[in-house]
C-alpha atoms as a PDB file:
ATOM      1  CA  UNK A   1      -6.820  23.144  45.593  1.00  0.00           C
ATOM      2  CA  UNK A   2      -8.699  24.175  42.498  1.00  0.00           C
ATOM      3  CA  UNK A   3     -11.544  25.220  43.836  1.00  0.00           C
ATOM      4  CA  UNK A   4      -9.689  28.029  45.797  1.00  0.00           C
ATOM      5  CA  UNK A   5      -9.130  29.710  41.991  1.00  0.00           C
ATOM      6  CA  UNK A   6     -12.664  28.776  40.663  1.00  0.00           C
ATOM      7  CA  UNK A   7     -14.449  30.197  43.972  1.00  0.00           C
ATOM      8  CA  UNK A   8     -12.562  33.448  43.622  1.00  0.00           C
ATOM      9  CA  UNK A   9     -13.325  34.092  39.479  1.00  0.00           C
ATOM     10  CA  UNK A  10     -17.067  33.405  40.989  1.00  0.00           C
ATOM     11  CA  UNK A  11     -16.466  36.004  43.675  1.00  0.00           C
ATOM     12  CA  UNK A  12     -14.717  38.769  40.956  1.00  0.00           C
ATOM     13  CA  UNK A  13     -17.715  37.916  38.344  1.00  0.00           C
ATOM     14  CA  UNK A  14     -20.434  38.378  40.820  1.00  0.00           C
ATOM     15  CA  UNK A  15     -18.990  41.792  42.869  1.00  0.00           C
ATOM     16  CA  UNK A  16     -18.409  43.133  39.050  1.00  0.00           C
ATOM     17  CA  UNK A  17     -22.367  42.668  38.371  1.00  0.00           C
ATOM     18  CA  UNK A  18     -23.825  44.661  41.238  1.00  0.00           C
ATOM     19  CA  UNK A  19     -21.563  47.793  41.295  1.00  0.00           C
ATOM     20  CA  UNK A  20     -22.887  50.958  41.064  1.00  0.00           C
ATOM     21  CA  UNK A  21     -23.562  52.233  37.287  1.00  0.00           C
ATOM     22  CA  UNK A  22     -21.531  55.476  37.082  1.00  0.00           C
ATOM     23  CA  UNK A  23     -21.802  56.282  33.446  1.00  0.00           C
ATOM     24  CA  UNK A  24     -24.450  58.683  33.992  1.00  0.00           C
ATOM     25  CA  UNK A  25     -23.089  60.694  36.843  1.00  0.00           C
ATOM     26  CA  UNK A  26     -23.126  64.904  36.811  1.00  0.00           C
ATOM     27  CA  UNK A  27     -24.316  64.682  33.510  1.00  0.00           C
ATOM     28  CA  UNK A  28     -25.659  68.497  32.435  1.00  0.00           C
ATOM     29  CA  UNK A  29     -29.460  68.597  32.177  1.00  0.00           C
ATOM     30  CA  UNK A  30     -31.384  71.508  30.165  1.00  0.00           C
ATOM     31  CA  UNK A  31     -34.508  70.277  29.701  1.00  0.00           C
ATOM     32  CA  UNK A  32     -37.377  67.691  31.491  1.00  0.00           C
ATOM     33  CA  UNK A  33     -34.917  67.653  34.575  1.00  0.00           C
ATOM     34  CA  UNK A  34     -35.631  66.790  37.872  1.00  0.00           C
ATOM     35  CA  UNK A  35     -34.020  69.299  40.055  1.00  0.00           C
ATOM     36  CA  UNK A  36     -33.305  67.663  44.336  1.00  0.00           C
ATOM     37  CA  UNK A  37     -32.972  71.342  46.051  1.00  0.00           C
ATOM     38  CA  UNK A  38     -30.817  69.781  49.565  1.00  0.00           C
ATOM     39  CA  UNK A  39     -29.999  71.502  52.606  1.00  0.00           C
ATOM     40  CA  UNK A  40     -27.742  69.882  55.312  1.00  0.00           C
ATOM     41  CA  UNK A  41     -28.041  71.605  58.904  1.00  0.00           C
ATOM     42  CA  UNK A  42     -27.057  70.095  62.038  1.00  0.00           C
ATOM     43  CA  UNK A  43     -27.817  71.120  65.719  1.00  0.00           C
ATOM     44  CA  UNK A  44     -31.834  72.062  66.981  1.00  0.00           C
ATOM     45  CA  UNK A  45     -34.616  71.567  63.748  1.00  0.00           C
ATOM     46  CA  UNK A  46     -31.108  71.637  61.349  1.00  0.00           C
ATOM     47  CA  UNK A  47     -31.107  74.644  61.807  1.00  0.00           C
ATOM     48  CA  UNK A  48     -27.556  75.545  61.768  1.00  0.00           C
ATOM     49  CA  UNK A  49     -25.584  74.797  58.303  1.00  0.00           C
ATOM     50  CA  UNK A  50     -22.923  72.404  57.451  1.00  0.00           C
ATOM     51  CA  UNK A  51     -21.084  73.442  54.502  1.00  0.00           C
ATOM     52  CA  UNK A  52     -18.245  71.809  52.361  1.00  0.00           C
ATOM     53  CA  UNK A  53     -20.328  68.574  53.328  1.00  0.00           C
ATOM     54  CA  UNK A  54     -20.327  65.711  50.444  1.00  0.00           C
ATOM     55  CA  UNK A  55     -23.331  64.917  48.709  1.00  0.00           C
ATOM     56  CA  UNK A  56     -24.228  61.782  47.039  1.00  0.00           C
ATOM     57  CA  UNK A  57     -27.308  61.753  45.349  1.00  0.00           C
ATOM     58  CA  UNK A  58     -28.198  57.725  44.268  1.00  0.00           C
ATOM     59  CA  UNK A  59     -30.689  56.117  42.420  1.00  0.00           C
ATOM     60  CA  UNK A  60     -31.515  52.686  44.267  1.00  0.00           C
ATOM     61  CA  UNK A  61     -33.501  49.831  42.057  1.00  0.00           C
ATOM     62  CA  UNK A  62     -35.926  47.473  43.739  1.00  0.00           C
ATOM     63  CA  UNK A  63     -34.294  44.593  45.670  1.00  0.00           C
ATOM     64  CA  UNK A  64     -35.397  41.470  43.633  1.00  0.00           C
ATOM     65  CA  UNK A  65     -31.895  39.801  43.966  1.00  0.00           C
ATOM     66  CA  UNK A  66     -30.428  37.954  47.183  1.00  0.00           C
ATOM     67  CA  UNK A  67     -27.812  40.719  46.467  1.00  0.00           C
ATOM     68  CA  UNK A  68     -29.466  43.943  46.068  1.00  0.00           C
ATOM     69  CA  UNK A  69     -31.251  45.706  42.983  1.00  0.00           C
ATOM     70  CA  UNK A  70     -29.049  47.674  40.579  1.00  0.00           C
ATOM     71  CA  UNK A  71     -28.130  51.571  41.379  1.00  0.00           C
ATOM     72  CA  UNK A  72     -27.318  54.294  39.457  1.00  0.00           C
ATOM     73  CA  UNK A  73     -24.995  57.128  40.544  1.00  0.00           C
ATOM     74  CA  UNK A  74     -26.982  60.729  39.887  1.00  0.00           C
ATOM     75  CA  UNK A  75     -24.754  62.984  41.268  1.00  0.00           C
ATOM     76  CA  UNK A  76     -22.289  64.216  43.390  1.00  0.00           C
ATOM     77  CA  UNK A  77     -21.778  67.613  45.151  1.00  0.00           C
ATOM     78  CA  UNK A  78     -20.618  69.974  48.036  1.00  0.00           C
ATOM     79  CA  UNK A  79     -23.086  72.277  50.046  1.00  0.00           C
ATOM     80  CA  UNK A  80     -21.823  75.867  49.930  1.00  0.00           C
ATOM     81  CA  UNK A  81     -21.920  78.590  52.925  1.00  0.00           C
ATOM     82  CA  UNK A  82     -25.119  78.256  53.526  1.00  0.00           C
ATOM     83  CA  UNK A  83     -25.529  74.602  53.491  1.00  0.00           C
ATOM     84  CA  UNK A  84     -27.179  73.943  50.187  1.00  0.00           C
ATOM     85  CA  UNK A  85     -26.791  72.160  46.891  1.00  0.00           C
ATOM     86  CA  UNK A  86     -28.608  71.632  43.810  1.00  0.00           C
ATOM     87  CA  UNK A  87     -28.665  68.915  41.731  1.00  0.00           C
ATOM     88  CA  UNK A  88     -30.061  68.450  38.438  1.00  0.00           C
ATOM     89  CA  UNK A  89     -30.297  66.002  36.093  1.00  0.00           C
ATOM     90  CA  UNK A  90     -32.373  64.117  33.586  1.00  0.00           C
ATOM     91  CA  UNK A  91     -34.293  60.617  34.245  1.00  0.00           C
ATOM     92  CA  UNK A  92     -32.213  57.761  32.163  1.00  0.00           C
ATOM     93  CA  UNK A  93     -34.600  54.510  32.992  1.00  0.00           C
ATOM     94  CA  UNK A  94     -37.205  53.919  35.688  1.00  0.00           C
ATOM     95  CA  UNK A  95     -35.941  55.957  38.893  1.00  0.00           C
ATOM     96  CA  UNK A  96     -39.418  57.645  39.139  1.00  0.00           C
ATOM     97  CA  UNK A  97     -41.473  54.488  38.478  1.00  0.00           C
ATOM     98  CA  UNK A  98     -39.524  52.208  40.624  1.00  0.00           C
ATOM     99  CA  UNK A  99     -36.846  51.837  43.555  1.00  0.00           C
ATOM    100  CA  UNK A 100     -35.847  54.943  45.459  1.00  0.00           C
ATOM    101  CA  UNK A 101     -33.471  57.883  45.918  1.00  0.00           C
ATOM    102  CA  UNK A 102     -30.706  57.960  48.522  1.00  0.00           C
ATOM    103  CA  UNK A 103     -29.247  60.949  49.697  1.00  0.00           C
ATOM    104  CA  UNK A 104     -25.564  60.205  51.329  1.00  0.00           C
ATOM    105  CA  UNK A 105     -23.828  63.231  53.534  1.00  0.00           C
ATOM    106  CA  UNK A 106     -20.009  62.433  54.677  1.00  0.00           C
ATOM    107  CA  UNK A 107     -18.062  65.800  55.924  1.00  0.00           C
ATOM    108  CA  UNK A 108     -15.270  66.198  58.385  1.00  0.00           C
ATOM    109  CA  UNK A 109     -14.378  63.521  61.259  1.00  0.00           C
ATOM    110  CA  UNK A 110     -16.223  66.045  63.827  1.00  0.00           C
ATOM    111  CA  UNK A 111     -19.607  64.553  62.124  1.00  0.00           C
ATOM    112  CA  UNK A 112     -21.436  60.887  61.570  1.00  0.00           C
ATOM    113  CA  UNK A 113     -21.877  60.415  58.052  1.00  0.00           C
ATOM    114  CA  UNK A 114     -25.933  60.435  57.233  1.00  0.00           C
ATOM    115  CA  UNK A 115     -28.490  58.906  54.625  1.00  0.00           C
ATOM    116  CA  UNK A 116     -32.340  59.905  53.455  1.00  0.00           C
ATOM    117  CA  UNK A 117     -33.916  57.728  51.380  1.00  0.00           C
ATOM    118  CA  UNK A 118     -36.752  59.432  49.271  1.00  0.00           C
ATOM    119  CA  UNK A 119     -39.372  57.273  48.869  1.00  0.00           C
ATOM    120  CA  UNK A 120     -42.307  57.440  46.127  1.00  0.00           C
ATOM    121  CA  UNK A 121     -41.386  60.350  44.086  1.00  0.00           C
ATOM    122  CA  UNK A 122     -43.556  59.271  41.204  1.00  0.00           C
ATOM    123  CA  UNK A 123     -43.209  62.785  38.806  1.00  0.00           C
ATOM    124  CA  UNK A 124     -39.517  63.038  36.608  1.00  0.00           C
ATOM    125  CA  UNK A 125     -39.686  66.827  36.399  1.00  0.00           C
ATOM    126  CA  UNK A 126     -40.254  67.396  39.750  1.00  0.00           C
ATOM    127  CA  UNK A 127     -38.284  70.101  42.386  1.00  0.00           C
ATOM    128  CA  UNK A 128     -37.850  68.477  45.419  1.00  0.00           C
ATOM    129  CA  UNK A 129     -36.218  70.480  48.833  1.00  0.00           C
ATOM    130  CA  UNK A 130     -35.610  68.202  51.717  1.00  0.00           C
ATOM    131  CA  UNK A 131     -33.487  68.759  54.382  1.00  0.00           C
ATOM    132  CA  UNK A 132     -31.042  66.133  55.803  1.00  0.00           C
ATOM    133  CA  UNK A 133     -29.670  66.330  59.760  1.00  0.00           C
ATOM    134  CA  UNK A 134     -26.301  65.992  60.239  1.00  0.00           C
ATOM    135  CA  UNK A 135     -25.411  64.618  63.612  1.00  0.00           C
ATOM    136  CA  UNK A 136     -21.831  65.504  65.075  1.00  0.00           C
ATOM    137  CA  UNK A 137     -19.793  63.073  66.773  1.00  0.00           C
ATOM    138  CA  UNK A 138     -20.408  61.952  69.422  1.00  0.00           C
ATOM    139  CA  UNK A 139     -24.030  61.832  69.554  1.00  0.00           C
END
């Protein structure tokens, strides 16, 4: 019976180690910013726009634990009209020397939420545009 309690502080202590760092997120940037340019479109090439879709911008650490490397929440957005949002923000560690970025889209129920990962972007005040399809439901 006690190790019910003692297996569940374990559980608590080790979920509370890998959770996302979120101290840093939508912080204002003004200068040596790296500034992710993203468009979400949907239907042939992307071509047509999604807006009001959420964007997630995340900074994912190399995966040296069982568990997963740490991450670091950039920022967070909505695309306007024409299916775009900016983000902008200033390098706090190594996200441009390790690890990569993920780029998360979640909009209405009509669509499948999405990820990009952005591999081996090696320069902290770079723009970067990328697209990322949106796929409605069902596929």
């Amino acid at each position: 019976m006690e190790k019910i309690p003692s297996a569940l502080l374990i559980l608590i202590l080790l979920s509370g180690c890998y959770k996302r760092d979120e101290s840093h997120l939508n912080e204002k940037c003004t200068s040596g910013c790296a500034v992710f340019n993203i468009r979400v479109g949907t239907g042939s090439n992307s071509a047509t726009p999604v807006p009001n879709a959420y964007i997630d911008l995340v900074w994912i650490g190399p995966k040296q634990e069982a568990v997963g490397g740490p991450s670091i929440d950039i920022a967070t957005g909505y695309t306007d009209a024409n299916g775009m949002v900016g983000m902008k923000f200033k390098p706090i560690g190594n996200e441009f020397t390790e690890g990569y970025f993920n780029i998360s889209v979640k909009g209405t129920a009509d669509y499948l939420p999405s990820d990009k990962k952005l591999l081996q972007i090696k320069n902290p005040d770079t723009v970067l545009n990328t697209v990322v399809i949106y796929h409605p439901w069902p596929i």
